[in-house]
Every structure is written in C-alpha cells, then in structure tokens.
Protein backbone atom coordinates (compact mmCIF):
# COMPACT_ATOMS: atom_id res chain seq x y z
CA UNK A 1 -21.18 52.24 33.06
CA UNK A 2 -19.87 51.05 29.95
CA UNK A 3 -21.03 53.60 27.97
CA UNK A 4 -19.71 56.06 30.22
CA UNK A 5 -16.35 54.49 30.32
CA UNK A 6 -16.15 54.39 26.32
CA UNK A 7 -16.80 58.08 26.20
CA UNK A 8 -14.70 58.91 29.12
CA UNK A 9 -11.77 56.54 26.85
CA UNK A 10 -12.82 58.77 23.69
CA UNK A 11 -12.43 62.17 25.30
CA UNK A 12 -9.27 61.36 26.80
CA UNK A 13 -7.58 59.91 23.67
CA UNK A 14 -8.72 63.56 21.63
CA UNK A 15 -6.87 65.31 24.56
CA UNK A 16 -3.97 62.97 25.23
CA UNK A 17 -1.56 65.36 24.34
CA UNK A 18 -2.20 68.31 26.21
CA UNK A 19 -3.33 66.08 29.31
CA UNK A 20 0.45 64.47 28.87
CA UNK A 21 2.06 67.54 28.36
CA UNK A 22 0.08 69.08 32.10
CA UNK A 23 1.48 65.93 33.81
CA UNK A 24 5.56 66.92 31.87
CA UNK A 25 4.44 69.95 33.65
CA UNK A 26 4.23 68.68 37.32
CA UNK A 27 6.87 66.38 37.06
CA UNK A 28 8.81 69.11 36.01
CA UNK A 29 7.69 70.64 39.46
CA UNK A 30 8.59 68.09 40.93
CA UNK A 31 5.56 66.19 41.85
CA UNK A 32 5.51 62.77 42.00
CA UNK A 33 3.19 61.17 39.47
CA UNK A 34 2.19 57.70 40.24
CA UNK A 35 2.36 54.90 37.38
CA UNK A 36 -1.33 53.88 37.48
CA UNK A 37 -4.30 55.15 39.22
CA UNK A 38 -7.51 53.48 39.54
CA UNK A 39 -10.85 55.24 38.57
CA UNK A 40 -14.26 53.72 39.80
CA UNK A 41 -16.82 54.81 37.93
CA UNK A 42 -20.11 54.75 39.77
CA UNK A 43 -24.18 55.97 39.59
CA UNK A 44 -23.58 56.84 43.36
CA UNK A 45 -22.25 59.91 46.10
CA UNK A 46 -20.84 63.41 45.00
CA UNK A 47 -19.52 64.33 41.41
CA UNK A 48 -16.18 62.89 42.19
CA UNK A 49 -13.95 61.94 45.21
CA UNK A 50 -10.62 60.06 46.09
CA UNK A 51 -8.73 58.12 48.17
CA UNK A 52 -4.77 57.93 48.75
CA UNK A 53 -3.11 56.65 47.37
CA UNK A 54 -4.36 56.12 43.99
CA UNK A 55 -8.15 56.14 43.84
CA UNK A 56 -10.23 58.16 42.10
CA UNK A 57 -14.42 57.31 41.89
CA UNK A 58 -16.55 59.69 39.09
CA UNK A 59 -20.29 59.30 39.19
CA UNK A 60 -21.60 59.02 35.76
CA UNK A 61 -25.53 59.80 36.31
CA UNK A 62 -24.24 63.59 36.61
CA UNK A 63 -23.13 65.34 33.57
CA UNK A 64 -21.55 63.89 30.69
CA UNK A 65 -17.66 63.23 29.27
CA UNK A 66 -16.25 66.29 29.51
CA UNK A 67 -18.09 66.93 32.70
CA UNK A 68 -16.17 63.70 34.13
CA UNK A 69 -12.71 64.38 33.08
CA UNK A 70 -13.08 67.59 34.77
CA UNK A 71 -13.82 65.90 37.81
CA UNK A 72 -11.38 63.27 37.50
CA UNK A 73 -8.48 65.62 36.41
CA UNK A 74 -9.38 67.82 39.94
CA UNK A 75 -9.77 64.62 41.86
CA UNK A 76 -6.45 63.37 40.36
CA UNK A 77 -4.77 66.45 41.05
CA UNK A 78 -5.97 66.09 45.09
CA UNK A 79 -3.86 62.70 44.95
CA UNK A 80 -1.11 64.48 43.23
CA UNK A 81 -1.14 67.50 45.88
CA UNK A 82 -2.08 65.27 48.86
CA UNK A 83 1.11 65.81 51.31
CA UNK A 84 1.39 69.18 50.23
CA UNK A 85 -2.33 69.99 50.99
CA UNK A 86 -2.98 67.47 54.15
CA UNK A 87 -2.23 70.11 56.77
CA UNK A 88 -4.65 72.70 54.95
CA UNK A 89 -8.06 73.53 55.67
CA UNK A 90 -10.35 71.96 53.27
CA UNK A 91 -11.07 75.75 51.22
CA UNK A 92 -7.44 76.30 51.08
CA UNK A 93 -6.80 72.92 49.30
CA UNK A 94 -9.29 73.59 46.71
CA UNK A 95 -8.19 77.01 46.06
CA UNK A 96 -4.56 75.44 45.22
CA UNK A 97 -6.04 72.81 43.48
CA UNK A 98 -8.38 74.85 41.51
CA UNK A 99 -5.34 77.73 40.58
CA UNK A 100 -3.03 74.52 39.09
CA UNK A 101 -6.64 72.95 37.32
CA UNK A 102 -7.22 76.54 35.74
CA UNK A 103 -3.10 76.74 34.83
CA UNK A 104 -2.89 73.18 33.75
CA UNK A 105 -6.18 72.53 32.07
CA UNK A 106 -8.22 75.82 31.52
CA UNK A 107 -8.34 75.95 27.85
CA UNK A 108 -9.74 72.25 27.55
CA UNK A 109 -12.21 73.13 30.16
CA UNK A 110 -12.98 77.25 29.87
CA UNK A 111 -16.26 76.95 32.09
CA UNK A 112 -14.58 75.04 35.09
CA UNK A 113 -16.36 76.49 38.32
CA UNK A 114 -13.43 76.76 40.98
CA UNK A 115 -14.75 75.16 43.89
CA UNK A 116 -14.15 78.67 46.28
C-alpha cells in the first residue's frame, strides 16, 4: 500500500495542473467540489468504487499509477455527479460520466475504455 500510495502521490503531483485546471472547469459549471475527499486504497473488490459523500476506495493489486488515477478521477467524478445522476439507470450514469472523463481528462489518459 505504501508503495502504491507514493506512486499514486508522484503521478498526481506531474499532473497537478491540468487535474486543477478540470476541477476550475466544473466549478465553473457549477458543480460543487468538496474540500477533501478520502481515498482508501485497498488489495480488495472491483478496480474502484465510492461512497457519498466523499469516499473513494482504488484497489492497487490491479494495474499500476496511471491505471489508478484513472479510476479514482471516474470514481471522483461519480461523487461529483451524484444528485445529478441518482435518478439514472446505472448505463446512463456512466455514459455521462465517461463523456465529462473523456472532455476533462482524455489527453492524460488517451486509452480510457468508457465503461458503455
């Protein structure tokens, strides 16, 4: 876990700038963006999942870095679209989250598979 956490830390401090200027982005939209979010980081379940209000768990034994700041960035943007998406069927929520991922983050991440 440690290891995974320092290379999650390293990934995120090469991107900061683009990552902050996706989040200027969605204020700008007028989503709310919470002060702090938690992120578990586990050897356990699926890729990546969440919980509202501000919980985000990544499971390290699958891919590497990059792999889990993709997830995390989708997983955070599920928090950030939560009461716009609650009401949706599951495949329409990932298709909305998946168009903002690809608009917000597609050049860090050109090989994203959309989830549907």
């Amino acid at each position: 876990i440690e290891n995974a956490a320092k290379e999650l830390n390293q990934f995120w401090n090469n991107n900061k700038k683009q990552i902050q200027t996706a989040l200027d982005v969605l204020r700008n939209e007028g989503k709310i963006i919470s002060a702090v979010y938690k992120c578990n980081l586990t050897f356990y379940g699926s890729y990546g999942y969440y919980y509202t209000p501000d919980t985000i768990f990544l499971n390290v034994s699958k891919g590497n870095s990059k792999f889990w700041s993709e997830t995390f960035l989708h997983e955070f943007l599920h928090l950030v679209l939560y009461d716009e998406t609650l009401n949706l069927p599951y495949s329409e929520s990932e298709i909305i989250v998946d168009k903002i991922f690809m608009r917000l983050f597609g050049n860090l991440f050109p090989n994203y598979q959309k989830q549907f």
